[in-house]
C-alpha atoms as a PDB file:
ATOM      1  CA  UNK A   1     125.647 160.998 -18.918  1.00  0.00           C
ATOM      2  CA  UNK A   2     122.903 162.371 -16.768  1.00  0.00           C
ATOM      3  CA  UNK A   3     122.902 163.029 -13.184  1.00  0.00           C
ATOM      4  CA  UNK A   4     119.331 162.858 -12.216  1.00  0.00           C
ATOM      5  CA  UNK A   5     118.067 164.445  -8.603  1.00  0.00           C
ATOM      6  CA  UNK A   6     117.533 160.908  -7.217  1.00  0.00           C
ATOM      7  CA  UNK A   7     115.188 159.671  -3.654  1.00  0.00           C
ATOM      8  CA  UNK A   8     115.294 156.903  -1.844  1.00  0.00           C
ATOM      9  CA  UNK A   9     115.591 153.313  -2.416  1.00  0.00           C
ATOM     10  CA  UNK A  10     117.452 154.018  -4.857  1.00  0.00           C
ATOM     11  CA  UNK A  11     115.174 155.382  -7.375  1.00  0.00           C
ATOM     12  CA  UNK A  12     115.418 158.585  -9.888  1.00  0.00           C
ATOM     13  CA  UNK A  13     113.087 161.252  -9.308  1.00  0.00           C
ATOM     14  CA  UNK A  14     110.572 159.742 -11.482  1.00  0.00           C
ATOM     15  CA  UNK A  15     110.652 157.282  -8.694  1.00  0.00           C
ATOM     16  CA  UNK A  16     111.618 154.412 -11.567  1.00  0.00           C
ATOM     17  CA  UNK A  17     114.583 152.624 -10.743  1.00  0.00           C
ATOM     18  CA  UNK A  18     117.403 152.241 -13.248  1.00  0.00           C
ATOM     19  CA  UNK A  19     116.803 148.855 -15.509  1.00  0.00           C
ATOM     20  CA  UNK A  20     118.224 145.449 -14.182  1.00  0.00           C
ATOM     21  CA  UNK A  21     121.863 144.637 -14.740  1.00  0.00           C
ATOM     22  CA  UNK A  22     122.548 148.503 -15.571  1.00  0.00           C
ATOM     23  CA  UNK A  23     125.772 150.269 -13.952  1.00  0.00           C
ATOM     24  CA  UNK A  24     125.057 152.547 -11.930  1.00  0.00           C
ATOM     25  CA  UNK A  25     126.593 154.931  -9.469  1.00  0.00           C
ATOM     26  CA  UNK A  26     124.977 155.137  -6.107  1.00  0.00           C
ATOM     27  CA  UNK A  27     124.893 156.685  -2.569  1.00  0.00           C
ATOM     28  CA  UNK A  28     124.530 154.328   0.111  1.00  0.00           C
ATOM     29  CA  UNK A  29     124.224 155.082   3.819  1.00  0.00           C
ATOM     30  CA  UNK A  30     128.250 156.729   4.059  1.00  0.00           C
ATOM     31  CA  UNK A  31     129.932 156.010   0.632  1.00  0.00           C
ATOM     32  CA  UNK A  32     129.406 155.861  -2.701  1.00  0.00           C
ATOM     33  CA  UNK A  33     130.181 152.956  -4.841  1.00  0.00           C
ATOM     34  CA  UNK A  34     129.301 151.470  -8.567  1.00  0.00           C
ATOM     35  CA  UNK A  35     126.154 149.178  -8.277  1.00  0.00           C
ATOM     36  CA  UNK A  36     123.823 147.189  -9.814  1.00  0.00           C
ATOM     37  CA  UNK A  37     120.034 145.808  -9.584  1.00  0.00           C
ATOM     38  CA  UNK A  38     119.495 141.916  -9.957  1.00  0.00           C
ATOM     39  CA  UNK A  39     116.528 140.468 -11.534  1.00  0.00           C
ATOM     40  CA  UNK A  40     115.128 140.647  -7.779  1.00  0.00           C
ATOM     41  CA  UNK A  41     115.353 144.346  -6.905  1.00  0.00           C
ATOM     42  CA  UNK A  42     118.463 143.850  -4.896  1.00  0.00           C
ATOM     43  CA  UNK A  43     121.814 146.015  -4.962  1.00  0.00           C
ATOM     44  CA  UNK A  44     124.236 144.519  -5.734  1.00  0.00           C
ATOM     45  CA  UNK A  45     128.699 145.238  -6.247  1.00  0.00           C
ATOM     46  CA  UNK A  46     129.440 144.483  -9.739  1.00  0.00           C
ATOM     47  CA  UNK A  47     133.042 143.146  -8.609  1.00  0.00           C
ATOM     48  CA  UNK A  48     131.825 140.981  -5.455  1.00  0.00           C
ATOM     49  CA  UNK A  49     128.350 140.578  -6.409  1.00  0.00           C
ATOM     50  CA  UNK A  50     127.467 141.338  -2.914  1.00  0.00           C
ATOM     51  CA  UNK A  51     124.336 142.812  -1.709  1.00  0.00           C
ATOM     52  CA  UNK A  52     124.136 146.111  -0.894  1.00  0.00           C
ATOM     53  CA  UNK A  53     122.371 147.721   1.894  1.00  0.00           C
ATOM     54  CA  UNK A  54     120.758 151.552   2.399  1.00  0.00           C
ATOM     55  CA  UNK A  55     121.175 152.545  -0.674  1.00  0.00           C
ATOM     56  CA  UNK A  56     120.308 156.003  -0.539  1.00  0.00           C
ATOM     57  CA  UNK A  57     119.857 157.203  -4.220  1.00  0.00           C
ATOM     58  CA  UNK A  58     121.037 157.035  -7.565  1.00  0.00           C
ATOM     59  CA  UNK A  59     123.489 159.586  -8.392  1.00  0.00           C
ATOM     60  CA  UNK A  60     124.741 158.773 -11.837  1.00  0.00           C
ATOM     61  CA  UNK A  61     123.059 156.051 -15.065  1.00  0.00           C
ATOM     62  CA  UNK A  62     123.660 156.396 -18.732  1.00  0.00           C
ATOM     63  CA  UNK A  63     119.985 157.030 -20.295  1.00  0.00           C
ATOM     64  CA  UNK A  64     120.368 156.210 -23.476  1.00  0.00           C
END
Protein backbone atom coordinates (compact mmCIF):
# COMPACT_ATOMS: atom_id res chain seq x y z
CA UNK A 1 0.00 0.00 0.00
CA UNK A 2 1.12 3.54 -0.54
CA UNK A 3 0.03 6.57 1.16
CA UNK A 4 0.71 9.28 -1.27
CA UNK A 5 0.81 13.23 -0.02
CA UNK A 6 -2.52 13.90 -1.80
CA UNK A 7 -4.32 17.81 -2.90
CA UNK A 8 -7.45 18.63 -3.62
CA UNK A 9 -10.23 17.24 -5.53
CA UNK A 10 -9.20 14.39 -4.66
CA UNK A 11 -6.14 13.90 -6.60
CA UNK A 12 -2.46 12.41 -5.65
CA UNK A 13 0.28 14.73 -5.77
CA UNK A 14 0.92 14.03 -9.29
CA UNK A 15 -2.39 15.72 -9.50
CA UNK A 16 -3.77 12.26 -11.38
CA UNK A 17 -6.66 10.92 -9.79
CA UNK A 18 -6.83 7.27 -8.80
CA UNK A 19 -8.36 5.05 -11.91
CA UNK A 20 -12.25 4.63 -12.16
CA UNK A 21 -13.95 2.00 -10.05
CA UNK A 22 -10.65 1.77 -7.77
CA UNK A 23 -11.08 1.68 -3.78
CA UNK A 24 -9.88 4.19 -2.34
CA UNK A 25 -9.59 5.83 1.02
CA UNK A 26 -10.37 9.48 1.17
CA UNK A 27 -10.68 12.72 3.26
CA UNK A 28 -13.70 14.58 2.73
CA UNK A 29 -14.66 17.91 4.29
CA UNK A 30 -14.84 16.24 8.31
CA UNK A 31 -14.47 12.39 7.91
CA UNK A 32 -12.89 9.95 6.18
CA UNK A 33 -14.57 7.18 4.41
CA UNK A 34 -13.78 4.34 1.55
CA UNK A 35 -14.68 5.82 -1.95
CA UNK A 36 -14.79 5.44 -5.35
CA UNK A 37 -14.68 7.42 -8.87
CA UNK A 38 -17.51 6.59 -11.50
CA UNK A 39 -16.93 6.64 -15.11
CA UNK A 40 -17.99 10.49 -14.67
CA UNK A 41 -15.44 11.85 -12.19
CA UNK A 42 -17.86 11.66 -9.35
CA UNK A 43 -17.24 10.22 -5.68
CA UNK A 44 -18.97 7.95 -4.93
CA UNK A 45 -19.72 5.23 -1.36
CA UNK A 46 -19.02 1.84 -2.52
CA UNK A 47 -21.90 0.49 -0.08
CA UNK A 48 -24.67 3.25 -0.98
CA UNK A 49 -23.34 4.31 -4.18
CA UNK A 50 -23.99 7.78 -3.13
CA UNK A 51 -22.23 10.79 -4.26
CA UNK A 52 -19.83 12.25 -2.34
CA UNK A 53 -19.15 15.82 -1.77
CA UNK A 54 -15.68 17.92 -0.75
CA UNK A 55 -13.62 15.42 -1.06
CA UNK A 56 -10.54 16.73 0.18
CA UNK A 57 -7.73 14.26 -0.90
CA UNK A 58 -6.77 10.87 -1.35
CA UNK A 59 -5.17 9.39 1.56
CA UNK A 60 -4.72 5.75 0.78
CA UNK A 61 -4.88 3.49 -3.16
CA UNK A 62 -3.15 0.27 -3.90
CA UNK A 63 -0.62 1.16 -6.93
CA UNK A 64 0.02 -1.79 -8.27
Amino acid sequence: MTNPPSIADGENENGVPPPVDEMVLVQCEHFRCLAFRDKHGKWRSPFSKMELHNVVRVIEYNSN
